[in-house]
C-alpha atoms as a PDB file:
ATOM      1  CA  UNK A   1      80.902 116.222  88.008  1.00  0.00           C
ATOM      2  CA  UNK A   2      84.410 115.471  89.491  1.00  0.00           C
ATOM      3  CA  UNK A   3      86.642 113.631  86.446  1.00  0.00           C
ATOM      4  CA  UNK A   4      88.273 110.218  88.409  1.00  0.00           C
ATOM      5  CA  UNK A   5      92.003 109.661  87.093  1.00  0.00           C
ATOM      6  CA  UNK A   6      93.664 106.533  87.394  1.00  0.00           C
ATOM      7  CA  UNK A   7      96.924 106.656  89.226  1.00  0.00           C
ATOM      8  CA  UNK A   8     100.130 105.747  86.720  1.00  0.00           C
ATOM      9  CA  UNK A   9     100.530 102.401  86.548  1.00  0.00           C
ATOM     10  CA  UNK A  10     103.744 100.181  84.360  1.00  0.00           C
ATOM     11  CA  UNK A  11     102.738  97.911  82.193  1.00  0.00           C
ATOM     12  CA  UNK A  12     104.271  94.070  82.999  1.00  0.00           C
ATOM     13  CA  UNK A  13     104.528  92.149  79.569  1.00  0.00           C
ATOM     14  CA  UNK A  14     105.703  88.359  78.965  1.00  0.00           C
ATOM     15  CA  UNK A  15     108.546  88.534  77.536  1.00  0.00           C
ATOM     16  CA  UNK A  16     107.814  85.484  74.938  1.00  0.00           C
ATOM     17  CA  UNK A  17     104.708  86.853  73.617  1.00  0.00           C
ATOM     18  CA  UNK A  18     104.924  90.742  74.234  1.00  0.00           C
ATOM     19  CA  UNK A  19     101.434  90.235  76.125  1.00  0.00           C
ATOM     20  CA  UNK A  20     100.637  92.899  79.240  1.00  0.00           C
ATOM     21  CA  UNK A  21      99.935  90.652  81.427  1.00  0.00           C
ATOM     22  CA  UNK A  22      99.085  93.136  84.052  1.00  0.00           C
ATOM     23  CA  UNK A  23      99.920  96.581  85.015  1.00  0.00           C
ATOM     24  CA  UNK A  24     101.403  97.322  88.497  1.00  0.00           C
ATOM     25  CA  UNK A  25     100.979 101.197  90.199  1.00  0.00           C
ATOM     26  CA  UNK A  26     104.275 103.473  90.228  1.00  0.00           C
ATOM     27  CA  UNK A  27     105.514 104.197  93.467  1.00  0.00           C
ATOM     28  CA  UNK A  28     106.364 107.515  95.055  1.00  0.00           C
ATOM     29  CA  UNK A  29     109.704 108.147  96.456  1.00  0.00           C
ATOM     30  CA  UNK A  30     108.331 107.455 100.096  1.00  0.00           C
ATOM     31  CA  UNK A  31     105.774 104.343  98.691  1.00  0.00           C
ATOM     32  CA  UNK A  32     109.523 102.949  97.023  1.00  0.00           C
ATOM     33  CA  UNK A  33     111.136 103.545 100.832  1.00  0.00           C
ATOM     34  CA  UNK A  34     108.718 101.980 102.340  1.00  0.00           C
ATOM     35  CA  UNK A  35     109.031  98.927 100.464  1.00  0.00           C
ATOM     36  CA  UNK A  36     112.746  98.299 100.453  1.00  0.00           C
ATOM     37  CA  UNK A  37     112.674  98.816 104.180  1.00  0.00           C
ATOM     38  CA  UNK A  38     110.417  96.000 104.583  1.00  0.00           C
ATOM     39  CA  UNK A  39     112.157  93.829 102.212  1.00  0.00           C
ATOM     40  CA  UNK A  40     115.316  94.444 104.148  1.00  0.00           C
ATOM     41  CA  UNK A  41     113.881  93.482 106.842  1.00  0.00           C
ATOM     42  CA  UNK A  42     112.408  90.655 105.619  1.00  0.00           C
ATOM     43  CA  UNK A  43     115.171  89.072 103.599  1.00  0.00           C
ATOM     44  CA  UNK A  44     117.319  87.677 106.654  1.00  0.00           C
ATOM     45  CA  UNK A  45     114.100  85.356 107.455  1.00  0.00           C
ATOM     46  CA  UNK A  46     113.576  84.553 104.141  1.00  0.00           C
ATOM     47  CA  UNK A  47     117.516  83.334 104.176  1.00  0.00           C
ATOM     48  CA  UNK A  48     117.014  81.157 107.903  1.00  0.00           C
ATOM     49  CA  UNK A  49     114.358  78.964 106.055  1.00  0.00           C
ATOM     50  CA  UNK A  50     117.244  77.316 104.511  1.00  0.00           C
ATOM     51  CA  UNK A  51     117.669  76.169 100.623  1.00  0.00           C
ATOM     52  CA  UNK A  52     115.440  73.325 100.770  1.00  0.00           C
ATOM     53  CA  UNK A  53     112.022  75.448 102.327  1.00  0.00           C
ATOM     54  CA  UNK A  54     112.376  78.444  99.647  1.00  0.00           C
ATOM     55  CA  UNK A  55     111.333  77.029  96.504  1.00  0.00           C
ATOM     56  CA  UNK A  56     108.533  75.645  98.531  1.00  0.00           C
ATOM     57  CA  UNK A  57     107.401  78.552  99.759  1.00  0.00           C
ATOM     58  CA  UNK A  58     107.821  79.879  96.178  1.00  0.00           C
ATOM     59  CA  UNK A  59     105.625  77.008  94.735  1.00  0.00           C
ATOM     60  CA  UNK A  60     102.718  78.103  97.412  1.00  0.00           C
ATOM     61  CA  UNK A  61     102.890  81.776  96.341  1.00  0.00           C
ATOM     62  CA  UNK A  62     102.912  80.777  92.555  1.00  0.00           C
ATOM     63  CA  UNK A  63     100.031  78.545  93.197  1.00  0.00           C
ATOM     64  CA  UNK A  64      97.707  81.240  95.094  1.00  0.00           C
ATOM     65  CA  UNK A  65      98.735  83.849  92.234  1.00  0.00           C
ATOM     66  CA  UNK A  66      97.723  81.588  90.033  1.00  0.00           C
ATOM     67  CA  UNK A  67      93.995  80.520  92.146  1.00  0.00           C
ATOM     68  CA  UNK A  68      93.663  84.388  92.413  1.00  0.00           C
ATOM     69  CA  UNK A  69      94.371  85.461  88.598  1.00  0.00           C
ATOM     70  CA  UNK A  70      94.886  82.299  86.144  1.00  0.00           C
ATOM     71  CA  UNK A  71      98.255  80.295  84.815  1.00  0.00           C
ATOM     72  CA  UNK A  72     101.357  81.843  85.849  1.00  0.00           C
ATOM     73  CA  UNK A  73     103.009  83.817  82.834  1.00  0.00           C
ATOM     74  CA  UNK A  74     105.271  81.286  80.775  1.00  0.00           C
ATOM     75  CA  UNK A  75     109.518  82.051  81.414  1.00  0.00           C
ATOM     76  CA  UNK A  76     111.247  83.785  78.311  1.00  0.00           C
ATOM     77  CA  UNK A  77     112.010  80.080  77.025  1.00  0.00           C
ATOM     78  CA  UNK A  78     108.505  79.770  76.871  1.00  0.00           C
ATOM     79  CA  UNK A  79     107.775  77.372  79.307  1.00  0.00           C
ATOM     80  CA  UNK A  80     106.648  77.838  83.646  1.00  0.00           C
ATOM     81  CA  UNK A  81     109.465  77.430  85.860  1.00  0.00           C
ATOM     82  CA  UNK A  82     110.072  75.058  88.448  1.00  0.00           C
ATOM     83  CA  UNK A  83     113.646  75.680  88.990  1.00  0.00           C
ATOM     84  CA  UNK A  84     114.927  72.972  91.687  1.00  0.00           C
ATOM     85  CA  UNK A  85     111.418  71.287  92.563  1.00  0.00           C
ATOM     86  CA  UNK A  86     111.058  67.810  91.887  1.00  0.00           C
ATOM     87  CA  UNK A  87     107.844  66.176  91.354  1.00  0.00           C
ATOM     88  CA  UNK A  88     107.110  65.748  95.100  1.00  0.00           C
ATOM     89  CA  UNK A  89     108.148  69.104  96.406  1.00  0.00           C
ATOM     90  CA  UNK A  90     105.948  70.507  93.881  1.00  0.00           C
END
């Protein structure tokens, strides 16, 4: 019988409480390539949605991680971060 071995993986921990949180897969030189080519290209979009879409778009992502897998980890100060959202953006 074949032995399955899981691929390396870094563990992410919150910082406040030295809990993994998850673990995330470790990239090859040409999986690492790959992604900071599409981030370049990605990042002058991200800039032409202008200050006041971003932390929006931030909020939505936060919210479907947190649908997907459960509360957002807390920030170092121990608390979740809504940096420049008021009530209504939120």
């Amino acid at each position: 019988m074949a032995t399955v071995r899981e691929a390396p993986a870094i563990a992410v921990e919150n910082p406040a409480t030295s809990q993994t949180i998850t673990t995330v897969p470790v990239f090859d030189a040409e999986q690492d390539a790959a992604a900071a080519r599409r981030a370049r290209e990605a990042q002058p979009r991200w800039e032409s949605m202008g200050s006041p879409y971003r932390p929006r778009r931030t909020m939505m992502v936060r919210r479907l991680f947190e649908a997907l897998y459960g509360p957002a980890p807390a920030t170092e100060a121990g608390r979740a971060a809504t940096p420049g959202l008021t009530p209504a953006q939120r």
